[in-house]
PDB file of N, CA and C in Angstrom:
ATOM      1  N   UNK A   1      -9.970  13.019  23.842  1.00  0.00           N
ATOM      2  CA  UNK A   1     -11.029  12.666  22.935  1.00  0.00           C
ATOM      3  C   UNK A   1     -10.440  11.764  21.841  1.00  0.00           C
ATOM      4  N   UNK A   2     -11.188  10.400  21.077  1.00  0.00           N
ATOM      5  CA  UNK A   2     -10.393   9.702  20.695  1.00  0.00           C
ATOM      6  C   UNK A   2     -10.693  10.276  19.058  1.00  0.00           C
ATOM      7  N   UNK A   3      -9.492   9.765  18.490  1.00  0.00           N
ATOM      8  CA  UNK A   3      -9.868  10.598  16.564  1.00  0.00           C
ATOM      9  C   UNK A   3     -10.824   9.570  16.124  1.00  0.00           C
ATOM     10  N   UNK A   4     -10.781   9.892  14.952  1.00  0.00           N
ATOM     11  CA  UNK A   4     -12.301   9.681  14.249  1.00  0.00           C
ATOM     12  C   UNK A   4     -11.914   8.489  13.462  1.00  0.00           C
ATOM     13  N   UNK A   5     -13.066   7.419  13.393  1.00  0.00           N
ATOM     14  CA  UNK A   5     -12.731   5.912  12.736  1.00  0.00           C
ATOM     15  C   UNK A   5     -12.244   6.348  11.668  1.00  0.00           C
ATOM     16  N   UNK A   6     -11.702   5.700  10.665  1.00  0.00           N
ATOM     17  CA  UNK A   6     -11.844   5.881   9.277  1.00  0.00           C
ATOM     18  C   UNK A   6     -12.518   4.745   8.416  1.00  0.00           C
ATOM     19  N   UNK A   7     -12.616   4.989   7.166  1.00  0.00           N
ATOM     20  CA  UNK A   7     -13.284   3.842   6.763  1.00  0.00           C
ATOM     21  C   UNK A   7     -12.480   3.573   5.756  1.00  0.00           C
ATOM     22  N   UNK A   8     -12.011   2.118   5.660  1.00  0.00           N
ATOM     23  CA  UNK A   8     -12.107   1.406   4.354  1.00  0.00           C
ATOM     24  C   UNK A   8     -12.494   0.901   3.750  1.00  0.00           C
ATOM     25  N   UNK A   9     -11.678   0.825   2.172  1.00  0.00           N
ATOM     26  CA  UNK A   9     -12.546   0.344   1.400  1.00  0.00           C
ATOM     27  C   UNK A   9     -11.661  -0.237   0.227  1.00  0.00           C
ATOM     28  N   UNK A  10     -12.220  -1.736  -0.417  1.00  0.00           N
ATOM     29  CA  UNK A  10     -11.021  -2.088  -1.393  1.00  0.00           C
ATOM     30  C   UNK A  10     -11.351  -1.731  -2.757  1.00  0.00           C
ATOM     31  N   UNK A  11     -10.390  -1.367  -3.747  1.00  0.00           N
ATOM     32  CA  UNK A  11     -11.013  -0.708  -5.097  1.00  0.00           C
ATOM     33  C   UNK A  11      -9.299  -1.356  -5.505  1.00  0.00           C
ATOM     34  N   UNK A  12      -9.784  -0.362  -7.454  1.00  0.00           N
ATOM     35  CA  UNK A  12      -9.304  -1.306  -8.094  1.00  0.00           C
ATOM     36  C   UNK A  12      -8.658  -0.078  -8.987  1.00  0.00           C
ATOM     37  N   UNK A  13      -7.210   0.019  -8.826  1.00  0.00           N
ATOM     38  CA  UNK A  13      -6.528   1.864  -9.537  1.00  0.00           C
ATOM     39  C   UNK A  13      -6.718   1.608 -11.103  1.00  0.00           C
ATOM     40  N   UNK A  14      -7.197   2.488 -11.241  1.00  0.00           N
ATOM     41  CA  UNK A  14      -7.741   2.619 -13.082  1.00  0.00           C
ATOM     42  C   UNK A  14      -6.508   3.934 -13.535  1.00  0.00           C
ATOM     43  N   UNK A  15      -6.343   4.719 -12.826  1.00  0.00           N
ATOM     44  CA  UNK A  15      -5.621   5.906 -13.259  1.00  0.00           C
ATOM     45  C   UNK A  15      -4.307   6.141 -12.634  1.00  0.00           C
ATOM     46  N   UNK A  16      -3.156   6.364 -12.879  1.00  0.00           N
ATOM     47  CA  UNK A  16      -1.796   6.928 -12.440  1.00  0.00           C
ATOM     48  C   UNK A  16      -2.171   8.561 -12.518  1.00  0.00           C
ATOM     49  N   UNK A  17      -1.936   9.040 -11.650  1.00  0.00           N
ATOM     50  CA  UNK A  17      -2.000  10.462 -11.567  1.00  0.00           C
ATOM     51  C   UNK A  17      -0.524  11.389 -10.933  1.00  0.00           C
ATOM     52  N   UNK A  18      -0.368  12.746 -11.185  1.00  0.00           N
ATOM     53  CA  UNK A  18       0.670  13.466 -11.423  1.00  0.00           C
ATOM     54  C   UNK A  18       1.087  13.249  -9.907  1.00  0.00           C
ATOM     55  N   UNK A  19       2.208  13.827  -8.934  1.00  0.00           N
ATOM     56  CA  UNK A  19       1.984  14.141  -7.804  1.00  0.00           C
ATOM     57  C   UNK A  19       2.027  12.435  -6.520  1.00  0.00           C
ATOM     58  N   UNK A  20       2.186  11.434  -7.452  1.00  0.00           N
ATOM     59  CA  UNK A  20       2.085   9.662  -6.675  1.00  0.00           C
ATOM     60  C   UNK A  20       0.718   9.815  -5.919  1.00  0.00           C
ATOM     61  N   UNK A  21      -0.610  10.412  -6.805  1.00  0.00           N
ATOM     62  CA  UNK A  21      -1.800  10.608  -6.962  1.00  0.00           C
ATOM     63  C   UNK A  21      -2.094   8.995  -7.682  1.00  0.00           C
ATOM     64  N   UNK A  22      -3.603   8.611  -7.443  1.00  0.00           N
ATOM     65  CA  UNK A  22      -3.791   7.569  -7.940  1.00  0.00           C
ATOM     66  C   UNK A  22      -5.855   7.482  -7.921  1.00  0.00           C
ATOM     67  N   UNK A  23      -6.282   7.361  -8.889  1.00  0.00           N
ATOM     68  CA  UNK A  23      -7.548   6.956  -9.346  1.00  0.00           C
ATOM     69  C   UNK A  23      -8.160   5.910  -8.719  1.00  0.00           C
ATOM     70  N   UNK A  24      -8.524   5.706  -8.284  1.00  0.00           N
ATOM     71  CA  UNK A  24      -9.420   4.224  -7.526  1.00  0.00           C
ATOM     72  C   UNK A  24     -10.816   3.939  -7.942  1.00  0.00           C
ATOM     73  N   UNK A  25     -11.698   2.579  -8.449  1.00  0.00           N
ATOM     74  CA  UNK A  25     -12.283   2.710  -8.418  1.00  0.00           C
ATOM     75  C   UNK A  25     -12.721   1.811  -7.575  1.00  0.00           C
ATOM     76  N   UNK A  26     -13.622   2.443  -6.570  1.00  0.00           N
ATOM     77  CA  UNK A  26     -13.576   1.415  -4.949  1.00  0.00           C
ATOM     78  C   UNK A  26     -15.064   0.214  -5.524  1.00  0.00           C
ATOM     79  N   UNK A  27     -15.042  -0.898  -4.837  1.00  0.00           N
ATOM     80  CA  UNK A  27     -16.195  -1.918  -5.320  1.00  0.00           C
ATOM     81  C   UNK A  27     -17.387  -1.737  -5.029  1.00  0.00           C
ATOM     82  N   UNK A  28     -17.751  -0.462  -4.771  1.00  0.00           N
ATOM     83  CA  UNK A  28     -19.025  -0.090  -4.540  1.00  0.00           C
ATOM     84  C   UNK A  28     -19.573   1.118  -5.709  1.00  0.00           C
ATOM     85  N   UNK A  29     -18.800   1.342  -6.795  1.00  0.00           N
ATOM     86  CA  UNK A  29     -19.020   2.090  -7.738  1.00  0.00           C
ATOM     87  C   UNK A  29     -18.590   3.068  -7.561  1.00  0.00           C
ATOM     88  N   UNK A  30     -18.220   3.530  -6.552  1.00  0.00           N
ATOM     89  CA  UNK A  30     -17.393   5.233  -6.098  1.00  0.00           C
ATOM     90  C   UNK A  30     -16.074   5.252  -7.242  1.00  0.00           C
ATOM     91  N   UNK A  31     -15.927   6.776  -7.112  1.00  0.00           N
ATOM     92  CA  UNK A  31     -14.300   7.096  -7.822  1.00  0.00           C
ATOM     93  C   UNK A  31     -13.833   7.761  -6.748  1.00  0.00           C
ATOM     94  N   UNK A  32     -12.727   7.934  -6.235  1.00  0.00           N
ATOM     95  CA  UNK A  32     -11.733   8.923  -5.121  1.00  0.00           C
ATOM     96  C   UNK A  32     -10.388   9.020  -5.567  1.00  0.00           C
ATOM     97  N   UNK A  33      -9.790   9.733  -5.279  1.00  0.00           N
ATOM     98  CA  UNK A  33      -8.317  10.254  -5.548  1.00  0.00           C
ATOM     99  C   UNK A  33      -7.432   9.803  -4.319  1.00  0.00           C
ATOM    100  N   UNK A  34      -6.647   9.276  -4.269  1.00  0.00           N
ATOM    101  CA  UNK A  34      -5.833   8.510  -3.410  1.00  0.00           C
ATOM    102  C   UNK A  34      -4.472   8.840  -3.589  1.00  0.00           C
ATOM    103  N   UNK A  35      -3.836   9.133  -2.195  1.00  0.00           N
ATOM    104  CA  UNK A  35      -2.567   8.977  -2.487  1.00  0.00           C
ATOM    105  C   UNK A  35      -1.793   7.975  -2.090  1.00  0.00           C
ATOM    106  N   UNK A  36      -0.628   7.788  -2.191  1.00  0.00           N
ATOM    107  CA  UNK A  36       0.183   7.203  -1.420  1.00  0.00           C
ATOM    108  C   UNK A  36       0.539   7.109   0.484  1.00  0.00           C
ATOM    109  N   UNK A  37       0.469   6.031   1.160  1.00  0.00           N
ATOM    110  CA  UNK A  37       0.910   6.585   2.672  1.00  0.00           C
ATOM    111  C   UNK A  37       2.272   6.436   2.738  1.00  0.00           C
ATOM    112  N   UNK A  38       2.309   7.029   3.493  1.00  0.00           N
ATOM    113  CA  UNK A  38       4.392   7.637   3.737  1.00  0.00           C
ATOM    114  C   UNK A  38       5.154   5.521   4.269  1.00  0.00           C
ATOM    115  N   UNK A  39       3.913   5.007   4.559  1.00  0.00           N
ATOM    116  CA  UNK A  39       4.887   3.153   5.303  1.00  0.00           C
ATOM    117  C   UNK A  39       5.042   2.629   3.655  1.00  0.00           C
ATOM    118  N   UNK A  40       4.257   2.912   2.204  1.00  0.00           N
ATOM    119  CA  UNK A  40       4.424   2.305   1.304  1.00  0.00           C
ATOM    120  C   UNK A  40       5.528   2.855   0.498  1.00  0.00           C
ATOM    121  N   UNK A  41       5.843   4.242   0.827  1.00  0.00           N
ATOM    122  CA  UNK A  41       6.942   4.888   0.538  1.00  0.00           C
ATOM    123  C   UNK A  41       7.630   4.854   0.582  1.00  0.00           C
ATOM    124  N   UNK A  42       8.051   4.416   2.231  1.00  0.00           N
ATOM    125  CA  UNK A  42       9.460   4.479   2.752  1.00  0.00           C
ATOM    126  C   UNK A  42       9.787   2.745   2.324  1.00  0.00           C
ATOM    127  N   UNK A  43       8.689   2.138   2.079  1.00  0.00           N
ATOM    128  CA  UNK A  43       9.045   0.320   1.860  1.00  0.00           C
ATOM    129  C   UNK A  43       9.126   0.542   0.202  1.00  0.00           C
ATOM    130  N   UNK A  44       8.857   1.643  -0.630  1.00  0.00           N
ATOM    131  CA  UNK A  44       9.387   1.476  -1.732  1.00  0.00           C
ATOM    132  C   UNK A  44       8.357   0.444  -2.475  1.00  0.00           C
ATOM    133  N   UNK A  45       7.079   0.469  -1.857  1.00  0.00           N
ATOM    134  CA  UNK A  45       6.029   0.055  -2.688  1.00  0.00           C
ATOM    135  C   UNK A  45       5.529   0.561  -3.592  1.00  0.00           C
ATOM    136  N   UNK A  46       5.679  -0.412  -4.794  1.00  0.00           N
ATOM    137  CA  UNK A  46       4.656   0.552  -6.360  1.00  0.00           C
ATOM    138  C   UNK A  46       3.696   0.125  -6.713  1.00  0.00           C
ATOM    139  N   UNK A  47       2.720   0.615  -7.473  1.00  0.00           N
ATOM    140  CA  UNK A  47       1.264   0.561  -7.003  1.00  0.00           C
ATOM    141  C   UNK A  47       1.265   1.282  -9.265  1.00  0.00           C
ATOM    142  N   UNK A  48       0.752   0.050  -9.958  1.00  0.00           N
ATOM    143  CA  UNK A  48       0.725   0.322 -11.127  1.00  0.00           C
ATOM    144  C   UNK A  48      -1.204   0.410 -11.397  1.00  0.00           C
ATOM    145  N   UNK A  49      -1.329   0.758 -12.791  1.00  0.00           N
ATOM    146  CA  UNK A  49      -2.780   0.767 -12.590  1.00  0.00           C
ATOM    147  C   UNK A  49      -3.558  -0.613 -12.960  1.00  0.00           C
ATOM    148  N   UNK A  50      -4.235  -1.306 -12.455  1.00  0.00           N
ATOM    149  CA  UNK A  50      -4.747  -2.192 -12.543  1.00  0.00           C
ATOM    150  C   UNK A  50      -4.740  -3.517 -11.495  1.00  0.00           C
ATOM    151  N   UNK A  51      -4.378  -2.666 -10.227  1.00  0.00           N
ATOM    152  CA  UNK A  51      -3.674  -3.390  -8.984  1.00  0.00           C
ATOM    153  C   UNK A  51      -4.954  -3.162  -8.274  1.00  0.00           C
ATOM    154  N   UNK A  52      -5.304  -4.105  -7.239  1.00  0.00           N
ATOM    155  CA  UNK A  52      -5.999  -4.025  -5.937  1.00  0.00           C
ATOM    156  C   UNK A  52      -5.607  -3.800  -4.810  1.00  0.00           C
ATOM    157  N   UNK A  53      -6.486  -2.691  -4.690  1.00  0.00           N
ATOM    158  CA  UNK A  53      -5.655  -1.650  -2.746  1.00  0.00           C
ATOM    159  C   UNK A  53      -6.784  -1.390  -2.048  1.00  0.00           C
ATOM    160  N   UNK A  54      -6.091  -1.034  -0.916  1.00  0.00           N
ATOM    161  CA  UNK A  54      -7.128  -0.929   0.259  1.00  0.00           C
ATOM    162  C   UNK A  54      -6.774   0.513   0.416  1.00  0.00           C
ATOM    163  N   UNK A  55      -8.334   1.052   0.541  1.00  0.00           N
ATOM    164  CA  UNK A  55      -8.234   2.756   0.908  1.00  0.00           C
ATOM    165  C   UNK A  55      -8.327   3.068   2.235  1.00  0.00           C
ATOM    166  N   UNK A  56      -8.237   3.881   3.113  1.00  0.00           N
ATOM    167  CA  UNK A  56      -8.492   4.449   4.239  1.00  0.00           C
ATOM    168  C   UNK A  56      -9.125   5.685   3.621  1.00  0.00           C
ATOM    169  N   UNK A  57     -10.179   6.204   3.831  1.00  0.00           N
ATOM    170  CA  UNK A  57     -10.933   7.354   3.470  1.00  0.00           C
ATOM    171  C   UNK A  57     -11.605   8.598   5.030  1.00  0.00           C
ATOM    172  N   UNK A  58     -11.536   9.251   5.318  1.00  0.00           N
ATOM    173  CA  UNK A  58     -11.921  10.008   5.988  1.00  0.00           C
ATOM    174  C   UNK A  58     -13.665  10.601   5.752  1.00  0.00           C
ATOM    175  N   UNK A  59     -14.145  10.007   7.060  1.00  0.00           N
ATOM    176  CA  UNK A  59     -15.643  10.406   7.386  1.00  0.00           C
ATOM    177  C   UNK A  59     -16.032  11.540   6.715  1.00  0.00           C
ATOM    178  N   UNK A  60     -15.238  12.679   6.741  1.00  0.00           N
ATOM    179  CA  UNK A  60     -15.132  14.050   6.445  1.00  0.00           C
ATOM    180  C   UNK A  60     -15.339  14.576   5.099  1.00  0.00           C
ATOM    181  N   UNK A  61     -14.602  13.883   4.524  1.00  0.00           N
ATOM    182  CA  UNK A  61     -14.392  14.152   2.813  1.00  0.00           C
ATOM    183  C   UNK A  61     -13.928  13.045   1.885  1.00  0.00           C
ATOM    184  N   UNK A  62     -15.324  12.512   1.681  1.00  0.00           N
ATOM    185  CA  UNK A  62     -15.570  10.838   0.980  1.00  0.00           C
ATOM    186  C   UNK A  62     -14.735  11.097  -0.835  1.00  0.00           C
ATOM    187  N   UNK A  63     -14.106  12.049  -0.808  1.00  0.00           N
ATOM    188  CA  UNK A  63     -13.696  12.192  -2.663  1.00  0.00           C
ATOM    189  C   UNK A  63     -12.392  12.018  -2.720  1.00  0.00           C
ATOM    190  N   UNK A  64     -11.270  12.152  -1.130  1.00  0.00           N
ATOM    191  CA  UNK A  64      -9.761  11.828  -1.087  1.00  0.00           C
ATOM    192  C   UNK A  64      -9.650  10.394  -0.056  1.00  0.00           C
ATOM    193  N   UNK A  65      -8.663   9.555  -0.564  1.00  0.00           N
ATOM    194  CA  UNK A  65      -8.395   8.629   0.296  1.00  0.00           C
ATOM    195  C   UNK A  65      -6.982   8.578   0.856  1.00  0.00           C
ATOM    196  N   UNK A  66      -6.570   7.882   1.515  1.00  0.00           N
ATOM    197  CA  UNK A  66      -5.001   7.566   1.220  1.00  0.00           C
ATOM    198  C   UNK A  66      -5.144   5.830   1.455  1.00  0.00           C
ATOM    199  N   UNK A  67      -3.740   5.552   0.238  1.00  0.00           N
ATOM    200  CA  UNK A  67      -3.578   4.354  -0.067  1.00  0.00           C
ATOM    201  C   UNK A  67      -2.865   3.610   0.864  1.00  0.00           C
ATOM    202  N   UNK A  68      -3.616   2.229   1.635  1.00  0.00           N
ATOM    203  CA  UNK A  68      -2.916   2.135   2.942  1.00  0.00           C
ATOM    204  C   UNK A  68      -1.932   0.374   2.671  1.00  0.00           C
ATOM    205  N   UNK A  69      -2.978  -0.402   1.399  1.00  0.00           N
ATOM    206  CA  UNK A  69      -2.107  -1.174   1.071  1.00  0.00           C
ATOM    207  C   UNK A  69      -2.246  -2.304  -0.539  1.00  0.00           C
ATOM    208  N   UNK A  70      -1.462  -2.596  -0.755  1.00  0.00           N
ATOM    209  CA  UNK A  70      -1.623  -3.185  -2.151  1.00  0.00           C
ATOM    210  C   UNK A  70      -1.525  -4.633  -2.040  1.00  0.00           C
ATOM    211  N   UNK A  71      -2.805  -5.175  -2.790  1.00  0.00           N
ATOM    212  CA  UNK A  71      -2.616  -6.760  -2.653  1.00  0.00           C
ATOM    213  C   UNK A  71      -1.816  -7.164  -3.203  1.00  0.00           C
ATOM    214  N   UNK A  72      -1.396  -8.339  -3.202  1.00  0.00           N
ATOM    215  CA  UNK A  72      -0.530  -9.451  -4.184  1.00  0.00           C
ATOM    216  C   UNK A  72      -1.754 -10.088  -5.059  1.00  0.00           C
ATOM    217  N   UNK A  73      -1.124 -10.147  -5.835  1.00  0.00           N
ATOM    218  CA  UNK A  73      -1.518 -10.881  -7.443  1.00  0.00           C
ATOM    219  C   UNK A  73      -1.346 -12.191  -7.366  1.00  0.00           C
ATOM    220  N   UNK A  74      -2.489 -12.875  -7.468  1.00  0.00           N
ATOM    221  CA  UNK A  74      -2.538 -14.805  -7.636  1.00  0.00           C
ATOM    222  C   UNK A  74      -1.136 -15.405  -8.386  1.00  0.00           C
ATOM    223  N   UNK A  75      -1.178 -14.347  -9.629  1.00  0.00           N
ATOM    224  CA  UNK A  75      -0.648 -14.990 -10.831  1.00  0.00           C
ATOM    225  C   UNK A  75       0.846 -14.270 -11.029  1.00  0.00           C
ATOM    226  N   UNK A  76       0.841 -13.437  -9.947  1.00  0.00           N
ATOM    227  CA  UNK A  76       2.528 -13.086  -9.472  1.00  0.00           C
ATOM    228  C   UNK A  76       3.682 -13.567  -9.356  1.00  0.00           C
ATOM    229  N   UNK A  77       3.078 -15.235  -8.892  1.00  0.00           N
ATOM    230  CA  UNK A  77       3.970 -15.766  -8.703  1.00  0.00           C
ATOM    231  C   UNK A  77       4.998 -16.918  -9.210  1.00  0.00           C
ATOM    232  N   UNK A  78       4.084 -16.921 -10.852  1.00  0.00           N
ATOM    233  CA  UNK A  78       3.896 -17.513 -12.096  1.00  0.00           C
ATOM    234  C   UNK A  78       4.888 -16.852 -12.569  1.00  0.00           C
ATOM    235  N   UNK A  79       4.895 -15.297 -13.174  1.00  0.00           N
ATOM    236  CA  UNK A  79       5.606 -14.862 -13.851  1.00  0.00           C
ATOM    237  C   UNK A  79       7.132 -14.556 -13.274  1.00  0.00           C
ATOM    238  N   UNK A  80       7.688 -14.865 -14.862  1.00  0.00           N
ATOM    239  CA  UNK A  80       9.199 -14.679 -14.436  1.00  0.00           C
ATOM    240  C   UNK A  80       9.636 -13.275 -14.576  1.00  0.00           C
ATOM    241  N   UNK A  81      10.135 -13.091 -13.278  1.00  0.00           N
ATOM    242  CA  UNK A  81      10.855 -11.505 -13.585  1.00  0.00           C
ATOM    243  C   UNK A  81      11.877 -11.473 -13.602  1.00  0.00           C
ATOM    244  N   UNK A  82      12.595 -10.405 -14.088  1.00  0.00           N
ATOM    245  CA  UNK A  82      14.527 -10.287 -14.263  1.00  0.00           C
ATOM    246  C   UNK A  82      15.296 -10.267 -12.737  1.00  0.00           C
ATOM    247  N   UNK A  83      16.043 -10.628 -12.795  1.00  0.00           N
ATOM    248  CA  UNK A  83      16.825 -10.843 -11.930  1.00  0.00           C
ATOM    249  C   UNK A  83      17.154  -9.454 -11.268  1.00  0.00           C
ATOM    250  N   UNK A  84      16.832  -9.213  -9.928  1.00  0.00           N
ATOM    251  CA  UNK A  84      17.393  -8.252  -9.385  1.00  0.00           C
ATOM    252  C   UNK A  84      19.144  -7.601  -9.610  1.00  0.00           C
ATOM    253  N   UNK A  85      19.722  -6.407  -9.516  1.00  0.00           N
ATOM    254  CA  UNK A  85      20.631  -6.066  -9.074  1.00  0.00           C
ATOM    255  C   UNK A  85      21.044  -6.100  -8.120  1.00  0.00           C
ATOM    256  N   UNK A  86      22.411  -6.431  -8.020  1.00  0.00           N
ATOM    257  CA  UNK A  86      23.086  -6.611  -6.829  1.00  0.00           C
ATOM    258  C   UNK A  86      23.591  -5.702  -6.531  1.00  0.00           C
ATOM    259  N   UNK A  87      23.286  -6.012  -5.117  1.00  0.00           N
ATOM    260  CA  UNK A  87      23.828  -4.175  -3.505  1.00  0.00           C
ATOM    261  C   UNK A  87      24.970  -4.445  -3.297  1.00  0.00           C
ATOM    262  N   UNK A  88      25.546  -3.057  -3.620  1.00  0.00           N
ATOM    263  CA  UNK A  88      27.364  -3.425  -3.312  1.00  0.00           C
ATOM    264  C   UNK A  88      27.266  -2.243  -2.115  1.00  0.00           C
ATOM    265  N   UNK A  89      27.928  -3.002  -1.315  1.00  0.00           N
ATOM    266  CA  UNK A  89      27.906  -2.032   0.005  1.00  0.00           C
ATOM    267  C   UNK A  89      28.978  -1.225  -0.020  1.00  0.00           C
ATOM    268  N   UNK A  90      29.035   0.643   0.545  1.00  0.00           N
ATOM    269  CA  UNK A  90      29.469   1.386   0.568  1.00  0.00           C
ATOM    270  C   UNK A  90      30.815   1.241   1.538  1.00  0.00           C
ATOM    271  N   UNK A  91      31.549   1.666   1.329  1.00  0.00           N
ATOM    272  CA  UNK A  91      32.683   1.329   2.619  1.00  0.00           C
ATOM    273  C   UNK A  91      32.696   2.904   3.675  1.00  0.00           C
TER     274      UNK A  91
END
């Protein structure tokens, strides 16, 4: 039997919450609680409030989502950021 669609939806994080919990407010006026998915985790993606993401939400229970990905910013690529640290490899 095949699992169940999910639905997305793009919103806009208003809230940082305890737990890498996150506030969404999706573009259809909804609020849901979102977490993090384990591929943005392990890639060490951060997700501040005032960012645009895409939810995956479950048919089941429209009030939790999980956070499946974070856009890039127009004006990202304008600003200057500090220079990374350099990886010194372990022997």
């Amino acid at each position: 039997m095949p699992k169940e669609e999910l639905l997305q939806f793009d919103g806009l994080v208003t809230e940082i919450l305890p737990d890498a919990r996150y506030r969404v407010q999706l573009d259809n006026g909804h609020a849901v609680v979102a977490y993090t998915a384990g591929r943005m985790k392990k890639n060490r993606i951060k997700t501040l409030a005032g960012d645009r993401v895409t939810i995956e939400i479950s048919p089941y229970d429209l009030e939790k989502g999980r956070l499946i990905f974070r856009h890039k910013d127009e004006r990202a690529g304008t600003v200057n950021r500090p220079p990374q640290r350099q990886q010194f490899r372990r022997r």
